[in-house]
N, C-alpha and C. Protein backbone atom coordinates (compact mmCIF):
# COMPACT_ATOMS: atom_id res chain seq x y z
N UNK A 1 -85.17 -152.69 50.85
CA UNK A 1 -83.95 -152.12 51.38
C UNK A 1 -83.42 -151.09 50.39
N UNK A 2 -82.64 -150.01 51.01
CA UNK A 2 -82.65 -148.76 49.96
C UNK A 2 -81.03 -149.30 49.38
N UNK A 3 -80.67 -149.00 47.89
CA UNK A 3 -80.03 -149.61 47.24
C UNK A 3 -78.55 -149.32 47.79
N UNK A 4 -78.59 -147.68 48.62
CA UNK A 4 -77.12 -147.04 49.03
C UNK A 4 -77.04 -148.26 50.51
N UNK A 5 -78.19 -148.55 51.15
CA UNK A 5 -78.07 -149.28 52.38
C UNK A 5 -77.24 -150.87 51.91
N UNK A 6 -77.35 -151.46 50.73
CA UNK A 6 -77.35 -152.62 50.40
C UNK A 6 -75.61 -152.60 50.33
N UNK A 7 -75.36 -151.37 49.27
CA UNK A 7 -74.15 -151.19 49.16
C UNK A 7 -72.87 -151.51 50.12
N UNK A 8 -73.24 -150.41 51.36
CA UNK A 8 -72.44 -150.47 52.48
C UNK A 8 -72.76 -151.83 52.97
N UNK A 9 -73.38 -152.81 53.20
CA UNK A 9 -73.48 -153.73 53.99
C UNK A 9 -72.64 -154.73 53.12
N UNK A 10 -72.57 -154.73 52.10
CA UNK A 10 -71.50 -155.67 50.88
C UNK A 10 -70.30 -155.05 50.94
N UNK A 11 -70.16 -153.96 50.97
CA UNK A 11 -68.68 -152.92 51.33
C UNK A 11 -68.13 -153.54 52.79
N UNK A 12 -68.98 -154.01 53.80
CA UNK A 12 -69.08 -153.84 55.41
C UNK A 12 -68.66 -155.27 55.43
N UNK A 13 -69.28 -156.04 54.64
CA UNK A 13 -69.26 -157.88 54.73
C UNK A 13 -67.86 -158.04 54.15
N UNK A 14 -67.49 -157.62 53.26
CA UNK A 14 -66.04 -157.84 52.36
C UNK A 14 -65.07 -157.41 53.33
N UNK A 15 -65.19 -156.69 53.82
CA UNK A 15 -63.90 -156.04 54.86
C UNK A 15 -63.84 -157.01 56.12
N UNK A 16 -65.23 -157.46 56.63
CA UNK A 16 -64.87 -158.28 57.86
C UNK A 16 -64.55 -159.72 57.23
N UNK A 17 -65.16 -159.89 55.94
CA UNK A 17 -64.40 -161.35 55.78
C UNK A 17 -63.01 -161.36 55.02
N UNK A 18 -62.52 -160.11 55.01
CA UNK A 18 -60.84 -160.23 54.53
C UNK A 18 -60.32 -160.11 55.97
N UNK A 19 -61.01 -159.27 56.98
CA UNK A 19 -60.61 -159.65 58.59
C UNK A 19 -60.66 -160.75 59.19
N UNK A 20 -61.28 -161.64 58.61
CA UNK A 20 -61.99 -163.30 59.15
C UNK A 20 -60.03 -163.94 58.72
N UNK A 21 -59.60 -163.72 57.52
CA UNK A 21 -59.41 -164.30 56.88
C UNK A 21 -58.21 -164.49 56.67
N UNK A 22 -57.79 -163.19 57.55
CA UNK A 22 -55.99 -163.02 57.71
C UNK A 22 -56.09 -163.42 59.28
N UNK A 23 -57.37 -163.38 59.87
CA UNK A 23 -57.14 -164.18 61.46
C UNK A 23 -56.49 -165.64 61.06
N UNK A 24 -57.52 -166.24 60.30
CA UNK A 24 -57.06 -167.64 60.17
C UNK A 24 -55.84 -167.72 59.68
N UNK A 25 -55.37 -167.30 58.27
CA UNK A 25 -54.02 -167.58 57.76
C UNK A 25 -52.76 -167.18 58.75
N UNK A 26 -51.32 -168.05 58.29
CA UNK A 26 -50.77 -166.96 58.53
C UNK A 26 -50.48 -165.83 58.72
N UNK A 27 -48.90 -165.40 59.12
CA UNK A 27 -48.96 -163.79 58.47
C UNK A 27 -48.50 -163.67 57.02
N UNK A 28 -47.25 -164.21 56.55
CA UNK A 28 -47.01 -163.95 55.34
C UNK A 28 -48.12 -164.06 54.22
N UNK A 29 -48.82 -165.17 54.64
CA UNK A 29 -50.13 -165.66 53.85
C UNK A 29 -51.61 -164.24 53.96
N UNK A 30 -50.93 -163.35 54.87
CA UNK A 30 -52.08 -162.73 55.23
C UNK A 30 -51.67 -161.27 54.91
N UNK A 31 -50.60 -161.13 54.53
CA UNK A 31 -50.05 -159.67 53.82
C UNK A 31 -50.80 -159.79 52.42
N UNK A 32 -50.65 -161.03 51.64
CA UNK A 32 -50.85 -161.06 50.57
C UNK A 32 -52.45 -161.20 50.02
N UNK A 33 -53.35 -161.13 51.31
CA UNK A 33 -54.79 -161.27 51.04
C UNK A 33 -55.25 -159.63 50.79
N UNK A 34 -55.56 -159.15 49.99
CA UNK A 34 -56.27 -158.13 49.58
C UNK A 34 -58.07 -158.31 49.07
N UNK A 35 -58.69 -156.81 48.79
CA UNK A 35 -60.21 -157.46 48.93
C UNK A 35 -59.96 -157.31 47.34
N UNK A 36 -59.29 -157.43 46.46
CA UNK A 36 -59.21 -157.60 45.26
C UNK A 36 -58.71 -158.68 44.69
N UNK A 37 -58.12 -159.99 45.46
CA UNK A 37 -57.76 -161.31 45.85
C UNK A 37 -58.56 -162.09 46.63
N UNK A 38 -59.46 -161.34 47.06
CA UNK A 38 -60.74 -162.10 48.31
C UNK A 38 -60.78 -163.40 47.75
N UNK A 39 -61.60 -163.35 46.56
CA UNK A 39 -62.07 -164.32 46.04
C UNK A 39 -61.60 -165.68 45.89
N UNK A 40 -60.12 -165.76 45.46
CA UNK A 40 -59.00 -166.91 45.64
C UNK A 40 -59.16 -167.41 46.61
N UNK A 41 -59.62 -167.16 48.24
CA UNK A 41 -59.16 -167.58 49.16
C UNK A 41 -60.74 -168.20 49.95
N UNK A 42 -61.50 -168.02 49.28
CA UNK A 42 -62.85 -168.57 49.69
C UNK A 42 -63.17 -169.52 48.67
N UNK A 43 -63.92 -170.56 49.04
CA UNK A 43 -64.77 -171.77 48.32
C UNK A 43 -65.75 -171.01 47.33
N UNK A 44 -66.16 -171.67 46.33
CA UNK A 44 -67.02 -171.05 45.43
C UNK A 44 -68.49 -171.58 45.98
N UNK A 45 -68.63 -172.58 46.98
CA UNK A 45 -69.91 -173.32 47.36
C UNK A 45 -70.32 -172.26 48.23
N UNK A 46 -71.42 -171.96 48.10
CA UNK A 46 -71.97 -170.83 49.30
C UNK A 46 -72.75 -171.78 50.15
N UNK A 47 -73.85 -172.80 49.48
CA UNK A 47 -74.67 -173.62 50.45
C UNK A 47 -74.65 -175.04 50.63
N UNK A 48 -74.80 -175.63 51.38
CA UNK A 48 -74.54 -176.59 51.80
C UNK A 48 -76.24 -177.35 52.10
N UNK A 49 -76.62 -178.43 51.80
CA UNK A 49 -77.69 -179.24 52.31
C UNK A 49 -77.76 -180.05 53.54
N UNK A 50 -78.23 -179.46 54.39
CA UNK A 50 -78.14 -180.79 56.17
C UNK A 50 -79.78 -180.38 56.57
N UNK A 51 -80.18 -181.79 56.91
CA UNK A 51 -81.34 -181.95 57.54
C UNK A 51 -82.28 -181.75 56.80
N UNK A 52 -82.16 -181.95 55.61
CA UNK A 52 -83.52 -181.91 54.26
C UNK A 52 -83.68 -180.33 54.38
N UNK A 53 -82.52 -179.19 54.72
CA UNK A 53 -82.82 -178.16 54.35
C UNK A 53 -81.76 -177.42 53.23
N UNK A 54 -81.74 -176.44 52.19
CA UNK A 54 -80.68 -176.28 51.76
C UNK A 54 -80.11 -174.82 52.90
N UNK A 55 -79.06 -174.51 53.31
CA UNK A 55 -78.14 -173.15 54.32
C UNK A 55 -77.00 -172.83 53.42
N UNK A 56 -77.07 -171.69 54.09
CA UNK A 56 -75.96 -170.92 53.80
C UNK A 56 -74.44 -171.57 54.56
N UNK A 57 -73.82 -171.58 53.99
CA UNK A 57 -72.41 -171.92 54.62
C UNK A 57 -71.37 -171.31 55.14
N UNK A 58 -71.04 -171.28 56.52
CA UNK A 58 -70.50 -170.28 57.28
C UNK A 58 -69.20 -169.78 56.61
N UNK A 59 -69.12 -168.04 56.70
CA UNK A 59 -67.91 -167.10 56.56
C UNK A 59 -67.63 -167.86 55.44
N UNK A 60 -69.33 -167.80 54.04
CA UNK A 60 -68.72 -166.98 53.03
C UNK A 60 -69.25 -165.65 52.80
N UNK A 61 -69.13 -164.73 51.66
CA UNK A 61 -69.84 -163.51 51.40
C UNK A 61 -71.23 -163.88 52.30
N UNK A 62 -71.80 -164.32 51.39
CA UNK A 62 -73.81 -164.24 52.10
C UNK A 62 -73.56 -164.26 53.52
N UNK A 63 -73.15 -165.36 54.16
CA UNK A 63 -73.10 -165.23 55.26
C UNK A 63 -72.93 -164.45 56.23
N UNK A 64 -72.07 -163.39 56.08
CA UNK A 64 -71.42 -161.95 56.34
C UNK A 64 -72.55 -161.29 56.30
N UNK A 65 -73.02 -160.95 54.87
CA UNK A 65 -74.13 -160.15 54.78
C UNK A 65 -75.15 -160.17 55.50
N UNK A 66 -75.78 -161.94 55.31
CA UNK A 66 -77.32 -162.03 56.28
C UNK A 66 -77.23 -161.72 57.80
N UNK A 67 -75.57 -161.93 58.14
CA UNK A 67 -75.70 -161.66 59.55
C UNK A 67 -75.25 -160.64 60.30
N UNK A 68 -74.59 -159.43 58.87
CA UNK A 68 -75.21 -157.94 59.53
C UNK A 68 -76.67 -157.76 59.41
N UNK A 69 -77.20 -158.02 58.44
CA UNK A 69 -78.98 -157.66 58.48
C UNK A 69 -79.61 -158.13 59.42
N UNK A 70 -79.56 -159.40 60.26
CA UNK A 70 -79.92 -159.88 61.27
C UNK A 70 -79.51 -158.36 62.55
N UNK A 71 -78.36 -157.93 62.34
CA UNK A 71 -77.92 -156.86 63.88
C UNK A 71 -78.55 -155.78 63.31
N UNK A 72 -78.10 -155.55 62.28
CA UNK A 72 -79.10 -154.02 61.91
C UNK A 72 -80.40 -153.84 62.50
N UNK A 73 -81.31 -154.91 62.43
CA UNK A 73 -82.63 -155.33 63.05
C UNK A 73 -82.79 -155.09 64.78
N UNK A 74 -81.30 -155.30 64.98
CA UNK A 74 -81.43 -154.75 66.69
C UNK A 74 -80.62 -153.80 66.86
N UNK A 75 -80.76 -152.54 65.99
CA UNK A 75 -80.22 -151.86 66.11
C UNK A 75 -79.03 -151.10 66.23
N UNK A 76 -78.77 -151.70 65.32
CA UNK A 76 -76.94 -151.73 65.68
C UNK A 76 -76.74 -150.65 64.31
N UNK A 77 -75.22 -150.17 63.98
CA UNK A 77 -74.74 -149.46 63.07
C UNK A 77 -73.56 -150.60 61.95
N UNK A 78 -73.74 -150.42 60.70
CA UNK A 78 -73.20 -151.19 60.41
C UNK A 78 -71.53 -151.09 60.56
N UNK A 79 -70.92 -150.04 61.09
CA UNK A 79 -69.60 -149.70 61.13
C UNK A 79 -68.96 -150.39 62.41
N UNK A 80 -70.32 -151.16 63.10
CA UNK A 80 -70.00 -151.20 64.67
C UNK A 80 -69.78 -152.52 64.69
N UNK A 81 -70.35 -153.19 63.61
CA UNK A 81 -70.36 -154.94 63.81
C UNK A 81 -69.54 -155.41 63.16
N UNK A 82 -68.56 -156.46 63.95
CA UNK A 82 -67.58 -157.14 63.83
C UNK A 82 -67.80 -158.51 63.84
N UNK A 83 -66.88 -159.26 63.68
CA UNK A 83 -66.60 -160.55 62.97
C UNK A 83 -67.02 -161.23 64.45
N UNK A 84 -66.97 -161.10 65.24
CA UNK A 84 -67.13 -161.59 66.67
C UNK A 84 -68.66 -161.71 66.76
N UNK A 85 -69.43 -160.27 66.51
CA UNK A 85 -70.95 -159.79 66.98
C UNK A 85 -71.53 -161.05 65.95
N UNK A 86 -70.98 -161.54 64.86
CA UNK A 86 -71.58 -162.25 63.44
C UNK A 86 -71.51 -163.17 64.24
N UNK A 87 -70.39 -164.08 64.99
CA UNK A 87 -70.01 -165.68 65.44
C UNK A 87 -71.32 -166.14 66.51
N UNK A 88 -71.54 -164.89 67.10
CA UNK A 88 -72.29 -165.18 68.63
C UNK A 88 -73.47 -164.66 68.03
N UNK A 89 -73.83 -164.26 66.74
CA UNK A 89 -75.31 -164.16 66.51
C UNK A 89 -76.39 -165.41 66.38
């Protein structure tokens, strides 16, 4: 993957999961979420073990990421995929 492509898709994942993230919270709770505060507001566990396999654990960073690369694959633009296109992938 070309290193400028990698970029935007971590630029692309951070923005829909600070969008994930003020859905869930409040509002007052959700003025105060910035992507320079992201971090506070997510678990530090990314994976989780079920069924003798180790996974990724839903809407954190990775998760975001692997599942624009999954749409990119069908063609999609990464400006186009939203937090919705990720749920129903």
């Amino acid at each position: 993957m070309n290193g400028q492509k990698a970029k935007r898709i971590r630029r692309h994942a951070k923005e829909l999961m600070l969008d994930w993230i003020k859905s869930v919270v409040d509002e007052d709770e959700a003025k105060k979420v910035t992507l320079k505060n992201l971090a506070q507001y997510v678990p530090n566990q990314t994976h989780i073990y079920a069924n003798q396999q180790l996974r990724v654990s839903a809407y954190t960073l990775r998760w975001f990421e692997q599942g624009i690369k999954k749409l990119l694959k069908k063609d999609r633009t990464i400006t186009s995929i939203t937090v919705q296109d990720l749920e129903h992938a």
